[in-house]
N, C-alpha and C. Protein backbone atom coordinates (compact mmCIF):
# COMPACT_ATOMS: atom_id res chain seq x y z
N UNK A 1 0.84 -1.16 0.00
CA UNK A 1 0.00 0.00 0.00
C UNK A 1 0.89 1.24 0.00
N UNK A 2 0.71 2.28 -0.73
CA UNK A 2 1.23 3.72 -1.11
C UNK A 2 0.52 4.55 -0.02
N UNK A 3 1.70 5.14 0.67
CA UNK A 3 1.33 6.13 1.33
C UNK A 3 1.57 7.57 0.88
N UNK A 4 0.59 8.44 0.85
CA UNK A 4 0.67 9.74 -0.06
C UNK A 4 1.84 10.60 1.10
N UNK A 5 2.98 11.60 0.33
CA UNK A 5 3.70 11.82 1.35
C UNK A 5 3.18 13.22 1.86
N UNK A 6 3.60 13.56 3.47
CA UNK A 6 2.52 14.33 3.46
C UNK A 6 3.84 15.40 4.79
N UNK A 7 3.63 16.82 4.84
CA UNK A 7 4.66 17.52 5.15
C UNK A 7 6.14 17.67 4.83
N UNK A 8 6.66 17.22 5.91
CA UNK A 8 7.81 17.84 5.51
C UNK A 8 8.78 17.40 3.55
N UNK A 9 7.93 16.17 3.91
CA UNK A 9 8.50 14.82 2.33
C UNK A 9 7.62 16.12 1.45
N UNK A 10 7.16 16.57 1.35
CA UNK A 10 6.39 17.30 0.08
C UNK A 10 7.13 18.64 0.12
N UNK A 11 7.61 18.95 0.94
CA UNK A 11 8.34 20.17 0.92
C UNK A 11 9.74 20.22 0.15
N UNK A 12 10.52 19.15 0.43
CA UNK A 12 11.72 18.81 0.40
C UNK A 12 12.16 19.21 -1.70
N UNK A 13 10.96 18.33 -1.99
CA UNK A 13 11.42 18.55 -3.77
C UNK A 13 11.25 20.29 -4.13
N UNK A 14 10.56 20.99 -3.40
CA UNK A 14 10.28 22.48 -3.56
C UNK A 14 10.92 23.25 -3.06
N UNK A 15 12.01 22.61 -2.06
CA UNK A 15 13.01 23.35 -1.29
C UNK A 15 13.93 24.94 -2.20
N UNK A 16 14.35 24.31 -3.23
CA UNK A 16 15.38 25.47 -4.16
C UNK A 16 14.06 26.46 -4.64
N UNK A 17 13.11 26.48 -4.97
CA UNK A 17 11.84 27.39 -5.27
C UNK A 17 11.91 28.43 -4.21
N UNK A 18 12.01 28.17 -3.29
CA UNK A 18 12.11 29.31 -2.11
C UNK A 18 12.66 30.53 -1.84
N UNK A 19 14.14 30.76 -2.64
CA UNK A 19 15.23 31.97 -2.63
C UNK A 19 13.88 32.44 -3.71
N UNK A 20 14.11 32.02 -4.69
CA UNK A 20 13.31 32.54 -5.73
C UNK A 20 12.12 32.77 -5.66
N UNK A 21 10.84 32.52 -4.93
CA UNK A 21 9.75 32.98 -4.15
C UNK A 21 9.90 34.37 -3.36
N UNK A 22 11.19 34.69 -2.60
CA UNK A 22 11.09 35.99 -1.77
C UNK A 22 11.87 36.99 -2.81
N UNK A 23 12.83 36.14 -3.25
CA UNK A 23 13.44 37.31 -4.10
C UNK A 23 12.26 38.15 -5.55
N UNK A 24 11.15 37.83 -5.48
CA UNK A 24 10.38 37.91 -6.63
C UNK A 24 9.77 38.49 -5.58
N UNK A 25 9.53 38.41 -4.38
CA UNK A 25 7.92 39.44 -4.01
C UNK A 25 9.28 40.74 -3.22
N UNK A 26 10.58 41.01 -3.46
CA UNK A 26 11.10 41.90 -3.39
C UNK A 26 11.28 42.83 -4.54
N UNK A 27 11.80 42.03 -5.82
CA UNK A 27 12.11 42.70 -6.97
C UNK A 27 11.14 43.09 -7.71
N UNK A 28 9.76 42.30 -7.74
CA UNK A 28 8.80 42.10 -8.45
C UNK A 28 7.84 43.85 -8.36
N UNK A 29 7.94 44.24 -7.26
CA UNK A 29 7.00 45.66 -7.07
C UNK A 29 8.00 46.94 -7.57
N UNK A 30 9.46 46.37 -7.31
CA UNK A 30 10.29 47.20 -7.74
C UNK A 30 10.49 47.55 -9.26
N UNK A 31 10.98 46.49 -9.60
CA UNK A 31 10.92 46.25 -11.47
C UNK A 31 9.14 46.60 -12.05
N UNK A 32 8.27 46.77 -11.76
CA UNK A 32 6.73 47.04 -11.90
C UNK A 32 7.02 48.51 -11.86
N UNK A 33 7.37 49.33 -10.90
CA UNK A 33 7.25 50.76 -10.42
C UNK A 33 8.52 51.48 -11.70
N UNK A 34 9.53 50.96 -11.71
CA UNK A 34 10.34 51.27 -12.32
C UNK A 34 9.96 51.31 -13.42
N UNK A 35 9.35 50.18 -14.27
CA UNK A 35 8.98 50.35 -16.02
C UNK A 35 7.51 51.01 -15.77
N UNK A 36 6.88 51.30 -15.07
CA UNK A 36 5.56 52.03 -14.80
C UNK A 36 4.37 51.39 -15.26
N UNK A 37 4.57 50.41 -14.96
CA UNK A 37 3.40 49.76 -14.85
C UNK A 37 2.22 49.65 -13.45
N UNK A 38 2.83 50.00 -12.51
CA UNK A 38 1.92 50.81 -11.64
C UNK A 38 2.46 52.24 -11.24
N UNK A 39 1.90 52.34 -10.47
CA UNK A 39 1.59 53.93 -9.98
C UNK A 39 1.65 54.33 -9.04
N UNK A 40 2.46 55.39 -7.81
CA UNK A 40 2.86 55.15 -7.05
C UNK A 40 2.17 56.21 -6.21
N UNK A 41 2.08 56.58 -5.20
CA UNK A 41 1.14 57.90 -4.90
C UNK A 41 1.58 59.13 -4.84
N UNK A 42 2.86 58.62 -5.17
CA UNK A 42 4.27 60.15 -5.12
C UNK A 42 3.70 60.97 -6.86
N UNK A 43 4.12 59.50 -7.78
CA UNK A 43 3.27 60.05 -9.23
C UNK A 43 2.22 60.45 -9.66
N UNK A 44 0.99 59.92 -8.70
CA UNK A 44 -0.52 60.18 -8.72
C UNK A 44 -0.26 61.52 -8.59
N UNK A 45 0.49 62.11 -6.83
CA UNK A 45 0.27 63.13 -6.81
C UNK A 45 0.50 64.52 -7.14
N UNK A 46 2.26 64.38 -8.11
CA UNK A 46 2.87 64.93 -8.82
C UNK A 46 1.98 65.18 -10.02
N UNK A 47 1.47 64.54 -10.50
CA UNK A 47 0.48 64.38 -12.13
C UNK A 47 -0.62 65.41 -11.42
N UNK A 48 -1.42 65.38 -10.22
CA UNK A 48 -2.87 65.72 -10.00
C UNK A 48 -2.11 67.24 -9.95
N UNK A 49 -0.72 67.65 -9.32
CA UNK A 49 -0.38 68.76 -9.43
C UNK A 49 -0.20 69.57 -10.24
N UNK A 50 0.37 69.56 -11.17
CA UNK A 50 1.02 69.41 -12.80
C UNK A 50 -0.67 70.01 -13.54
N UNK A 51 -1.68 68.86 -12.87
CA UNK A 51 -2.91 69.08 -13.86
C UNK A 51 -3.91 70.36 -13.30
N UNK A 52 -3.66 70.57 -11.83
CA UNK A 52 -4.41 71.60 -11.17
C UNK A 52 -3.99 73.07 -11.30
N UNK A 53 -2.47 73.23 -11.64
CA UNK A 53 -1.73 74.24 -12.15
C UNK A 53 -1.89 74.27 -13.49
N UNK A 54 -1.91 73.57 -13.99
CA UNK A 54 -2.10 73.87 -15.73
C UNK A 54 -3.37 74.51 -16.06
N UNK A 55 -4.50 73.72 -15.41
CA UNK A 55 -5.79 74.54 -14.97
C UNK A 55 -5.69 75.45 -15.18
N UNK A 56 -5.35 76.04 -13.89
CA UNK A 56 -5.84 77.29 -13.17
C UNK A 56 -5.07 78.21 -13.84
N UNK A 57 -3.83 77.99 -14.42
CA UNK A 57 -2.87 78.91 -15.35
C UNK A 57 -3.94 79.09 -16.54
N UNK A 58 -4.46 78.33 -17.22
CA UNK A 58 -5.70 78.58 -18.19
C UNK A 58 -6.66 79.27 -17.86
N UNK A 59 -6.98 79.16 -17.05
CA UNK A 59 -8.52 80.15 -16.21
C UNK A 59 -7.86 81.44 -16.30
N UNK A 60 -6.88 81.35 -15.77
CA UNK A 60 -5.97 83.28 -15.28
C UNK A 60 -5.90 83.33 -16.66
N UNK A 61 -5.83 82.83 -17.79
CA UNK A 61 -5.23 83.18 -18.94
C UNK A 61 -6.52 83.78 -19.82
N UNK A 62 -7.35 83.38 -19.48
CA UNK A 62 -8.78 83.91 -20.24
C UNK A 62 -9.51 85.09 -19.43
N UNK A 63 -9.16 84.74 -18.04
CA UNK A 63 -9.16 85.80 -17.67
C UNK A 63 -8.63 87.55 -17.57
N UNK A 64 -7.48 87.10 -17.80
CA UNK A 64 -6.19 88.11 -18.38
C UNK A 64 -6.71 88.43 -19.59
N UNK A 65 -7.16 87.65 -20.61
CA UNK A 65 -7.59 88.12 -22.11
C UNK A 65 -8.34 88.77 -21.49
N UNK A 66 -9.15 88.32 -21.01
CA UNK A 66 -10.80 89.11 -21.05
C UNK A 66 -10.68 90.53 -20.67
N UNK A 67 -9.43 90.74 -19.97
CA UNK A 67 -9.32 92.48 -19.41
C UNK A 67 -8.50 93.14 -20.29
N UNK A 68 -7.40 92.65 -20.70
CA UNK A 68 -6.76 93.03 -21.96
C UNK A 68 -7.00 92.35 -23.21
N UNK A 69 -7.18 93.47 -24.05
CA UNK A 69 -7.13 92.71 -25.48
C UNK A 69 -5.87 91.94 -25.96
N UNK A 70 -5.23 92.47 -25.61
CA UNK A 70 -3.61 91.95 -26.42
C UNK A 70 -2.48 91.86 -25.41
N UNK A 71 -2.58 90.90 -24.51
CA UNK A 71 -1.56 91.31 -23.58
C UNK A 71 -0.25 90.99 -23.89
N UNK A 72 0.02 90.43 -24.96
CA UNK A 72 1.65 90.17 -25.50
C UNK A 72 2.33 91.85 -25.80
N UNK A 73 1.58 93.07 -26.36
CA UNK A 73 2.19 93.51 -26.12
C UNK A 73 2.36 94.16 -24.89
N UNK A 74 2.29 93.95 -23.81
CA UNK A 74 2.58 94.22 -22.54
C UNK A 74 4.05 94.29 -22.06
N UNK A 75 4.76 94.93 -21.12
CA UNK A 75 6.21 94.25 -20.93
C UNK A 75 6.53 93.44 -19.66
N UNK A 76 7.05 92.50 -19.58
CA UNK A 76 7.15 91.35 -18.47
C UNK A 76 6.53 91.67 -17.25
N UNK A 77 6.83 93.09 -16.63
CA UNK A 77 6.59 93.26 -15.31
C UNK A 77 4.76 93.35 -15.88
N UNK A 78 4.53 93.81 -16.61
CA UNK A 78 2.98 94.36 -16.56
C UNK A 78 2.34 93.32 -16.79
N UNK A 79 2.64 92.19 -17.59
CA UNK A 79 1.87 90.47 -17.96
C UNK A 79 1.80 90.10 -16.44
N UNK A 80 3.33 90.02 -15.81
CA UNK A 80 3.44 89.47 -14.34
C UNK A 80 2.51 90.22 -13.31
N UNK A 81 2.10 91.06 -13.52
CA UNK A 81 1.34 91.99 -12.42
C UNK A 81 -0.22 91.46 -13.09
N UNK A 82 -0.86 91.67 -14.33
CA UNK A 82 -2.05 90.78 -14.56
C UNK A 82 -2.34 90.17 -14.39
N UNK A 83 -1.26 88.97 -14.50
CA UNK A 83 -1.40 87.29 -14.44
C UNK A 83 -1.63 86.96 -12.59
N UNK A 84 -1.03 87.67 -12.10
CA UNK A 84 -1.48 87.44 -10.64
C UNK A 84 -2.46 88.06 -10.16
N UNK A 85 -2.97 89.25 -10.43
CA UNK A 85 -4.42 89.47 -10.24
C UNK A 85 -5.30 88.74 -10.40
N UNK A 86 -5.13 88.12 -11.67
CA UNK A 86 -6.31 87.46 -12.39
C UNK A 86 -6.10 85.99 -11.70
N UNK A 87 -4.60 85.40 -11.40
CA UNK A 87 -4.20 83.92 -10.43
C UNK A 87 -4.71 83.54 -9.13
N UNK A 88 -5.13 84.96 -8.79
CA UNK A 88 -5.70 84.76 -6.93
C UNK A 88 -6.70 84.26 -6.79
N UNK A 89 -7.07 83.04 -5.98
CA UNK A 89 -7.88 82.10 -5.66
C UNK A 89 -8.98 83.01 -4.87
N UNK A 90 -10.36 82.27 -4.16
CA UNK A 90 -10.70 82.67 -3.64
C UNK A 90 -10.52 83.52 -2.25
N UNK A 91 -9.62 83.03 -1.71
CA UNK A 91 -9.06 83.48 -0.60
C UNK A 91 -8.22 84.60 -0.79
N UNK A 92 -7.77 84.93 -2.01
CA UNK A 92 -6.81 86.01 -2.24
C UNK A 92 -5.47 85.38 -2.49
N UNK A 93 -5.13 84.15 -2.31
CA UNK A 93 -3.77 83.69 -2.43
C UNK A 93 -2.92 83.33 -3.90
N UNK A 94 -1.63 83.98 -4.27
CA UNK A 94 -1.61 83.59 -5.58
C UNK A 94 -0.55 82.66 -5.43
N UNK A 95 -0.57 81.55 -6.00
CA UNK A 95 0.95 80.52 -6.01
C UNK A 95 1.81 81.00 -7.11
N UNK A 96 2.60 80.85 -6.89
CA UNK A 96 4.21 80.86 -7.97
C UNK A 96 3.48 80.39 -9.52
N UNK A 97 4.11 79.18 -9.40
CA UNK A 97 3.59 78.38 -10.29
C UNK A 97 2.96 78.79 -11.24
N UNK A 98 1.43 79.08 -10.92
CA UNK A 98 0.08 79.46 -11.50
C UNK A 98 0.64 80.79 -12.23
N UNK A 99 1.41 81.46 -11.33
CA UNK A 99 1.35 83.20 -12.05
C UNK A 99 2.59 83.09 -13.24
N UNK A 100 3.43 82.33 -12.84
CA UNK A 100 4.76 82.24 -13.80
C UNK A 100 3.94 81.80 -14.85
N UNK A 101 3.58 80.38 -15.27
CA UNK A 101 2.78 79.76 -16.46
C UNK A 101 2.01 81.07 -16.87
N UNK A 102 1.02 81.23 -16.12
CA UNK A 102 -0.01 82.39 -16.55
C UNK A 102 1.04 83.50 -17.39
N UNK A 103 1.88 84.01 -16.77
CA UNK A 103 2.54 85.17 -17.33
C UNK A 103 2.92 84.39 -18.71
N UNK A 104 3.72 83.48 -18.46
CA UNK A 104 4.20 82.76 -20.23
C UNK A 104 3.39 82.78 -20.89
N UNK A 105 2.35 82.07 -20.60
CA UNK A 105 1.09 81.97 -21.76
C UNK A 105 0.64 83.38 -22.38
N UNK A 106 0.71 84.46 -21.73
CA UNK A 106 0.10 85.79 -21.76
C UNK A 106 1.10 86.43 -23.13
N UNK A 107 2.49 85.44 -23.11
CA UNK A 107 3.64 86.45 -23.81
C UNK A 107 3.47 85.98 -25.24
């Protein structure tokens, strides 16, 4: 009669599988993140930034039209002084960012 082998005997032929089991749930999220196949929340949140400034640099930018007709010919300081009028959020606050883009787009 055959006895089915059962613990440690079933382990034994799977023994060398093992380095290679941990070394794969180490490298495996790494090599994934690296070729970008997922997404990390550092990138989510870099991208959501990137997209909320690009925004709002567009809003100031139609806005800026809408008070000047032609603001290219303007000279740097005077685009830069529009573009942040028109950049201030509700609260009154203007970010960097928003007013620099805004001013480029304006030129």
């Amino acid at each position: 009669m055959a006895t089915n082998p059962t613990g440690l005997a079933r382990f034994k032929p799977r023994k060398g599988m093992l380095p290679s089991f941990f070394l794969g749930l180490v490298i495996g999220p790494i090599a994934l993140s690296y070729f970008g196949v997922t997404v990390t929340s550092r990138t989510a949140r870099a991208d959501l930034h990137i997209g909320t400034v690009e925004l709002k640099a567009a809003l100031c930018e139609v806005k800026a039209r809408t008070a000047v007709a032609d603001p290219s010919k303007l000279d740097f300081n005077a685009r830069r002084e529009l573009a942040s009028k028109h950049a201030a959020d509700a609260n009154g606050n203007t970010d960097y960012e928003i007013v620099n883009l805004c001013s480029n787009k304006l030129g």
